[in-house]
C-alpha atoms as a PDB file:
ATOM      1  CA  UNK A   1     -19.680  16.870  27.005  1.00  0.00           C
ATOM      2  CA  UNK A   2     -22.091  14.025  26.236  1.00  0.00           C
ATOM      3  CA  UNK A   3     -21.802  15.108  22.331  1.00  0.00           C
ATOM      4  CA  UNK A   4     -18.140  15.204  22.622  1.00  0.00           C
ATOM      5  CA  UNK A   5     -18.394  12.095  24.011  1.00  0.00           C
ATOM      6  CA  UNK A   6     -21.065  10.083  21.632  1.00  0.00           C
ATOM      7  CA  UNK A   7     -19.035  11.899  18.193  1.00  0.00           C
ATOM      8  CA  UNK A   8     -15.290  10.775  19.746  1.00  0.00           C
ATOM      9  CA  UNK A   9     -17.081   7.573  19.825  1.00  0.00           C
ATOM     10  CA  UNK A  10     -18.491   7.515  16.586  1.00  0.00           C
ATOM     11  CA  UNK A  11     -15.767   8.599  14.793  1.00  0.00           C
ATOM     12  CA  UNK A  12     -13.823   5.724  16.598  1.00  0.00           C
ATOM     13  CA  UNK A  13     -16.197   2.512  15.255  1.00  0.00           C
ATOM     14  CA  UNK A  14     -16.065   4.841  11.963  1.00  0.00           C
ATOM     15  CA  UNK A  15     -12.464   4.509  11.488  1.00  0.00           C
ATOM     16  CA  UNK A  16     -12.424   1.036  12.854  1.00  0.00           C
ATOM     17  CA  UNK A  17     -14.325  -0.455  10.336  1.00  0.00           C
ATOM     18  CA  UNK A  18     -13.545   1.773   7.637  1.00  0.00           C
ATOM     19  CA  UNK A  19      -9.516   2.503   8.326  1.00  0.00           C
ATOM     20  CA  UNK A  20      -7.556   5.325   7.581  1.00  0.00           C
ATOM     21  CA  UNK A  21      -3.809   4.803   6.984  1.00  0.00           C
ATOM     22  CA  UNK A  22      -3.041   8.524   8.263  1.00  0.00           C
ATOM     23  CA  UNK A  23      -4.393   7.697  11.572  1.00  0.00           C
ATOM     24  CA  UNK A  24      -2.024   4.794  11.950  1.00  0.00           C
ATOM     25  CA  UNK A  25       0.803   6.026  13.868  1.00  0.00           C
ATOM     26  CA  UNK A  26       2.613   2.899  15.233  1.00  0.00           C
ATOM     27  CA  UNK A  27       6.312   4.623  15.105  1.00  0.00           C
ATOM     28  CA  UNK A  28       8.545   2.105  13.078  1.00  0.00           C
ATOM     29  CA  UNK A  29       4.727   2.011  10.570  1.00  0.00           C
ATOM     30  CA  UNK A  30       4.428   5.712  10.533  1.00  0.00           C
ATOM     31  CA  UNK A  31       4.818   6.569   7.083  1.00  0.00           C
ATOM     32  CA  UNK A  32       2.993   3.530   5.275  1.00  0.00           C
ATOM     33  CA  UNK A  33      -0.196   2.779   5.151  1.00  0.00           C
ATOM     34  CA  UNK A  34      -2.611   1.315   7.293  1.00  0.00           C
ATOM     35  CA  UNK A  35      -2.223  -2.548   6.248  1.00  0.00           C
ATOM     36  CA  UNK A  36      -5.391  -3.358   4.308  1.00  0.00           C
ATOM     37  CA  UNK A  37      -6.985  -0.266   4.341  1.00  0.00           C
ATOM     38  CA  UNK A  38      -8.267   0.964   0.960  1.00  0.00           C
ATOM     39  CA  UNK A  39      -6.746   2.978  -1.661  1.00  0.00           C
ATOM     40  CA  UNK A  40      -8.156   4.076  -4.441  1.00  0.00           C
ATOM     41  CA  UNK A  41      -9.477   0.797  -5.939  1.00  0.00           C
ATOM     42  CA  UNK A  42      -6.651  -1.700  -3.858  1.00  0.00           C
ATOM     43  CA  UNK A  43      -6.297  -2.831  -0.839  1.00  0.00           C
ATOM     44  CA  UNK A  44      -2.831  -2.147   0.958  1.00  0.00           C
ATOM     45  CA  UNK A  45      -0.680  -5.350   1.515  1.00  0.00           C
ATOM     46  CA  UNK A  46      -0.168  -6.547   5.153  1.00  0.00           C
ATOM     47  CA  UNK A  47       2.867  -4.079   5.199  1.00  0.00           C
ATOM     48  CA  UNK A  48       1.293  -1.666   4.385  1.00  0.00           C
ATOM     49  CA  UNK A  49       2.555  -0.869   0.694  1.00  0.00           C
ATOM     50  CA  UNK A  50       0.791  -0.055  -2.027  1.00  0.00           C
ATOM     51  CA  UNK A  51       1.380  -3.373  -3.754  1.00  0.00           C
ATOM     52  CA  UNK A  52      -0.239  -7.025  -3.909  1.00  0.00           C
ATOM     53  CA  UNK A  53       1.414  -9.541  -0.786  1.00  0.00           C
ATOM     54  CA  UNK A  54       4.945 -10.480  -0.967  1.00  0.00           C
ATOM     55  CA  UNK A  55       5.855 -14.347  -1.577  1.00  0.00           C
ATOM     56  CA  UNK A  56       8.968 -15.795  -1.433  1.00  0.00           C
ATOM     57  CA  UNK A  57      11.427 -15.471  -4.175  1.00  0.00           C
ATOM     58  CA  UNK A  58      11.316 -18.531  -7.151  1.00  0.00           C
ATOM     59  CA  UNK A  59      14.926 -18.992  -7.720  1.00  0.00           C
ATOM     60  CA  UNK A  60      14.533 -18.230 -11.235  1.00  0.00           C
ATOM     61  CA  UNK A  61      13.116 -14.869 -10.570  1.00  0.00           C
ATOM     62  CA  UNK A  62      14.828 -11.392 -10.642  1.00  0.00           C
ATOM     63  CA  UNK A  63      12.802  -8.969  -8.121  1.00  0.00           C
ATOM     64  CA  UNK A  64      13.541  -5.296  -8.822  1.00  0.00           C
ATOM     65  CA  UNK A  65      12.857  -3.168  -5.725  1.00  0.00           C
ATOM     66  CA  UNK A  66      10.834   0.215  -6.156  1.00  0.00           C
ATOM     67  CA  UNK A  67      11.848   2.700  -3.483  1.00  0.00           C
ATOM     68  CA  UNK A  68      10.554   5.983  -2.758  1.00  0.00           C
ATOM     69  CA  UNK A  69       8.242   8.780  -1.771  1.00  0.00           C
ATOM     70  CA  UNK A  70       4.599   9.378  -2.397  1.00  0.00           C
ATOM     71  CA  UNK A  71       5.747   8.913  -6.415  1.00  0.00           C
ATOM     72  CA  UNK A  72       6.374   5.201  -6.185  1.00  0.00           C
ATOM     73  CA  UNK A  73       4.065   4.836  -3.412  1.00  0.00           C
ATOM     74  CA  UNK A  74       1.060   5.620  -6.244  1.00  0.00           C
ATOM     75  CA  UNK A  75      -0.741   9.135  -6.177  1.00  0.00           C
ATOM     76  CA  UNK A  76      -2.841   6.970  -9.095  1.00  0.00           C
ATOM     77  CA  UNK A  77      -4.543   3.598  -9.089  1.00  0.00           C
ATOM     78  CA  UNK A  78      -2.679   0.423  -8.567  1.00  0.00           C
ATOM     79  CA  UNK A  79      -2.975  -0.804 -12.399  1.00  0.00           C
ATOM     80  CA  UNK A  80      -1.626   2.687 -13.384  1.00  0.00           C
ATOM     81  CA  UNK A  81       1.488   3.274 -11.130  1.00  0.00           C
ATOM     82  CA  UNK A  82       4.510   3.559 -13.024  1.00  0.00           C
ATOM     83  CA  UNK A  83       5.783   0.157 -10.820  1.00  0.00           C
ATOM     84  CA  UNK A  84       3.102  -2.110 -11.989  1.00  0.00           C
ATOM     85  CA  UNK A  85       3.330  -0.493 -15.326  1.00  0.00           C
ATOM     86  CA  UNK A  86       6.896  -1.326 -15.115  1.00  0.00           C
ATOM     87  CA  UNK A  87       6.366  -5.212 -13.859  1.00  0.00           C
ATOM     88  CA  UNK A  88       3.750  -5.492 -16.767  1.00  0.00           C
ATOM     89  CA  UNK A  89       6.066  -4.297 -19.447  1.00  0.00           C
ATOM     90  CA  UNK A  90       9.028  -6.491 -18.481  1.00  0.00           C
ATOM     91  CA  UNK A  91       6.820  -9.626 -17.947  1.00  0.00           C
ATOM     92  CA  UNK A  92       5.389  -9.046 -21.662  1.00  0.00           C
ATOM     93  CA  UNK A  93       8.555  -9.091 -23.097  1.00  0.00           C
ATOM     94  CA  UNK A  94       9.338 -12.320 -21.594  1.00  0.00           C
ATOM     95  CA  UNK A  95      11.835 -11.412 -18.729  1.00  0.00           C
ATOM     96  CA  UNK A  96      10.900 -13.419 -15.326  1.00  0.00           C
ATOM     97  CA  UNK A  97      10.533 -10.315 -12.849  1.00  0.00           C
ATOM     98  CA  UNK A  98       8.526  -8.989 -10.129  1.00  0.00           C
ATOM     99  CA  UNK A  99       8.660  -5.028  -9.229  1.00  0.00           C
ATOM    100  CA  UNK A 100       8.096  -4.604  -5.731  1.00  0.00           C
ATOM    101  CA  UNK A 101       6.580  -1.106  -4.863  1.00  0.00           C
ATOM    102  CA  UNK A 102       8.064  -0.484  -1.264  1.00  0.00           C
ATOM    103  CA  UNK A 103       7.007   3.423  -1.954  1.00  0.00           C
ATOM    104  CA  UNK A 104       5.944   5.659   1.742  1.00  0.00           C
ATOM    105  CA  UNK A 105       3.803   8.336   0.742  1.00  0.00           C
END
């Protein structure tokens, strides 16, 4: 019982400091990540999406919304999802967007 005890414990200051999002099981957060936790080589928003913080909208920006499953969420690296791809591409040829990945894995 005592090694139950001192491993249950363990693993609980592991994942505090080092957080998992499929532990986090809030029920309206479920399905997104943990926010901040790592993935890959980013750090989840405060929402928990795999995308840098929202800001509020300029008035002269267009925001495109990218809904989804574990696709737009990212199975890949943040500068390689097809969203930031996407955001990139469009900003390069001069048009005033953001994407917004808003993806649940």
């Amino acid at each position: 019982m005592i090694s139950l005890g001192a491993t249950e414990i363990a693993l609980r200051i592991y994942h505090y400091l080092h957080p998992v999002f499929i532990f986090y099981d809030d029920s309206y957060y479920r399905f997104r990540g943990k926010p901040f936790a790592r993935y890959w080589d980013f750090r989840l928003n405060s929402r928990g999406f795999h995308d840098v913080e929202f800001t509020e909208k300029e008035n002269s920006t267009y925001r495109i919304l990218g809904i989804g499953d574990s696709f737009a969420y990212g199975a890949v690296p943040h500068g390689q999802n097809y969203l930031t791809l996407l955001g990139a591409r469009l900003r390069e040829d001069r048009f005033n967007v953001e994407v917004l990945n808003m993806g649940i894995p």
